[in-house]
C-alpha atoms as a PDB file:
ATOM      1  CA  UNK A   1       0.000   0.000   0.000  1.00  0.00           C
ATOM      2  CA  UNK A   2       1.122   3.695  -0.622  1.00  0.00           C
ATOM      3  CA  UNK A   3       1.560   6.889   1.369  1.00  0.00           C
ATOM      4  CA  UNK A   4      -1.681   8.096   2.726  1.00  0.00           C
ATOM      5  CA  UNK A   5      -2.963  11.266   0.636  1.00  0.00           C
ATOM      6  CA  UNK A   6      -2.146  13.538   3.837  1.00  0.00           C
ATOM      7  CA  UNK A   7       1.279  12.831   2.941  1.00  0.00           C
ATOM      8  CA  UNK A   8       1.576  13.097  -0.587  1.00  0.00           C
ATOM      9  CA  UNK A   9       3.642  16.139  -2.427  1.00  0.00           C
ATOM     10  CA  UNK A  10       1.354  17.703  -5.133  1.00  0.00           C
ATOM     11  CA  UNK A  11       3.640  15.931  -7.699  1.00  0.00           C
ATOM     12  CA  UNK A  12       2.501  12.948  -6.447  1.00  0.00           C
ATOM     13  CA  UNK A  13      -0.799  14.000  -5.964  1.00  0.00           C
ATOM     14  CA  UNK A  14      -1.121  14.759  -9.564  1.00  0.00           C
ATOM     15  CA  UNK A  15      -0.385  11.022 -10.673  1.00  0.00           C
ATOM     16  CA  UNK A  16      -3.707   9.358  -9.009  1.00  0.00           C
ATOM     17  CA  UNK A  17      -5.578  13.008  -9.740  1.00  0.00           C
ATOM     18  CA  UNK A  18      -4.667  14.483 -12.597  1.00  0.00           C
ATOM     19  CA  UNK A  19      -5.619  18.459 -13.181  1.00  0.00           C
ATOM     20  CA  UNK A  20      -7.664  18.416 -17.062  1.00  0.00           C
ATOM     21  CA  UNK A  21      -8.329  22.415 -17.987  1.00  0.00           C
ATOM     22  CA  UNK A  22     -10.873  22.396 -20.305  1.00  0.00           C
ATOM     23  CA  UNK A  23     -14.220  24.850 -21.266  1.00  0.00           C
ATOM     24  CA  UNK A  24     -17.390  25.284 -18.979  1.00  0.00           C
ATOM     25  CA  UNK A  25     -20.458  23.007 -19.776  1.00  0.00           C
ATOM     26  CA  UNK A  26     -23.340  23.707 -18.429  1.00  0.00           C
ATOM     27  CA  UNK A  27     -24.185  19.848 -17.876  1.00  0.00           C
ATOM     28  CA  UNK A  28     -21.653  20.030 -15.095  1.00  0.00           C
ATOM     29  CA  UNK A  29     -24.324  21.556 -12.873  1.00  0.00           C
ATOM     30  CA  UNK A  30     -26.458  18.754 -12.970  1.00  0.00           C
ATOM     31  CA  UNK A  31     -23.616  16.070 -12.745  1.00  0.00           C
ATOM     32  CA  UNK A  32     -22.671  17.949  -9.166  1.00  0.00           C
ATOM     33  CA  UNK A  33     -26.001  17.466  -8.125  1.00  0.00           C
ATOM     34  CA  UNK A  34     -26.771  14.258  -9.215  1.00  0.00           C
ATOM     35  CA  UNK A  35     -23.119  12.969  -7.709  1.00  0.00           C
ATOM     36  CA  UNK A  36     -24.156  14.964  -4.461  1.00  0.00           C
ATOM     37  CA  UNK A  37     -27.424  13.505  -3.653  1.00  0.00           C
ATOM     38  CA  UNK A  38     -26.034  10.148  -3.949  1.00  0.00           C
ATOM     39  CA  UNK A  39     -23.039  10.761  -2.016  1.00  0.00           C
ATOM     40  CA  UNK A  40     -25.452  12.277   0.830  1.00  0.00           C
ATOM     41  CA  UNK A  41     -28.072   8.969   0.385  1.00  0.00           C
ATOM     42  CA  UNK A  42     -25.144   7.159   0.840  1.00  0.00           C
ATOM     43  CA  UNK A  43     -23.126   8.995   3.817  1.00  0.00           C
ATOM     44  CA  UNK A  44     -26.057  11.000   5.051  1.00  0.00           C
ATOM     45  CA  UNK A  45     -25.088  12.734   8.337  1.00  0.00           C
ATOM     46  CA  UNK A  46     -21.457  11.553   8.264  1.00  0.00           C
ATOM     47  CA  UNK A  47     -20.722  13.873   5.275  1.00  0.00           C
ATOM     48  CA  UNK A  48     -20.255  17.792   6.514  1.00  0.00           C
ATOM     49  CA  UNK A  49     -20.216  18.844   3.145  1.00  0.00           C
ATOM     50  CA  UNK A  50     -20.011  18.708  -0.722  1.00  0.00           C
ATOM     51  CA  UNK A  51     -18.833  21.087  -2.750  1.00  0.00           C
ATOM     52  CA  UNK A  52     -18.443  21.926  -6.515  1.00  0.00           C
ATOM     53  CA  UNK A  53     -15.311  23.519  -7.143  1.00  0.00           C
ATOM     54  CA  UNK A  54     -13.112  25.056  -9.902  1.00  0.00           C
ATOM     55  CA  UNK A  55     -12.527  28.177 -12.021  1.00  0.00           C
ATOM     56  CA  UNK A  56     -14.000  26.321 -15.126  1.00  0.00           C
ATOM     57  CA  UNK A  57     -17.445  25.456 -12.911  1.00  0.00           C
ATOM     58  CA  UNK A  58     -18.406  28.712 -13.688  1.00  0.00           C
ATOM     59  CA  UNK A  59     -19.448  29.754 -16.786  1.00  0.00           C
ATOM     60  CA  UNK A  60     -17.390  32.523 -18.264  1.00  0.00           C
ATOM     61  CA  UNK A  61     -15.199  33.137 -15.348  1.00  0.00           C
ATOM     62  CA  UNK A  62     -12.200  32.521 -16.927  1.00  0.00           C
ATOM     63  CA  UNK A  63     -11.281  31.817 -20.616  1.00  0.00           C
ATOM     64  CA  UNK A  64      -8.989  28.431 -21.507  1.00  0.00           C
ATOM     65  CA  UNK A  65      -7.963  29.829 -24.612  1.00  0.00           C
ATOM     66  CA  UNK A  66      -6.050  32.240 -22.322  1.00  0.00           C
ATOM     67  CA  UNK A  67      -4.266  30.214 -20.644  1.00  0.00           C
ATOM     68  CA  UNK A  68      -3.288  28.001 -23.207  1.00  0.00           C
ATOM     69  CA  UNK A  69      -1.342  30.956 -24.775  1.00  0.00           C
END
């Protein structure tokens, strides 16, 4: 077995969980909320809470094509 996440550098971090830029879509929304419910169904009060994170899980906050310049 490996090091526990809490002890991970970011380098290694990035192996199991990769960071994938890409453009907003709107069916993100409704993925969060779908994933949420059944993570709550499933942990109910053992879960404080769930959140959806990002700069791209907001539409138009910032621009990809920017960033890939």
């Amino acid at each position: 077995m490996g090091k526990p996440l809490s002890e991970m550098t970011l380098e290694e971090l990035w192996q199991p969980f990769p960071i994938q830029l890409s453009e907003h879509k709107a069916d993100w929304a409704v993925w969060y909320r779908e994933e949420r419910d059944k993570l709550m169904h499933l942990l109910g009060e053992n879960i404080a809470r769930i959140d959806h994170i990002g700069a791209t899980s907001v539409d138009g906050l910032i621009d990809i094509e920017d960033l890939r310049q």
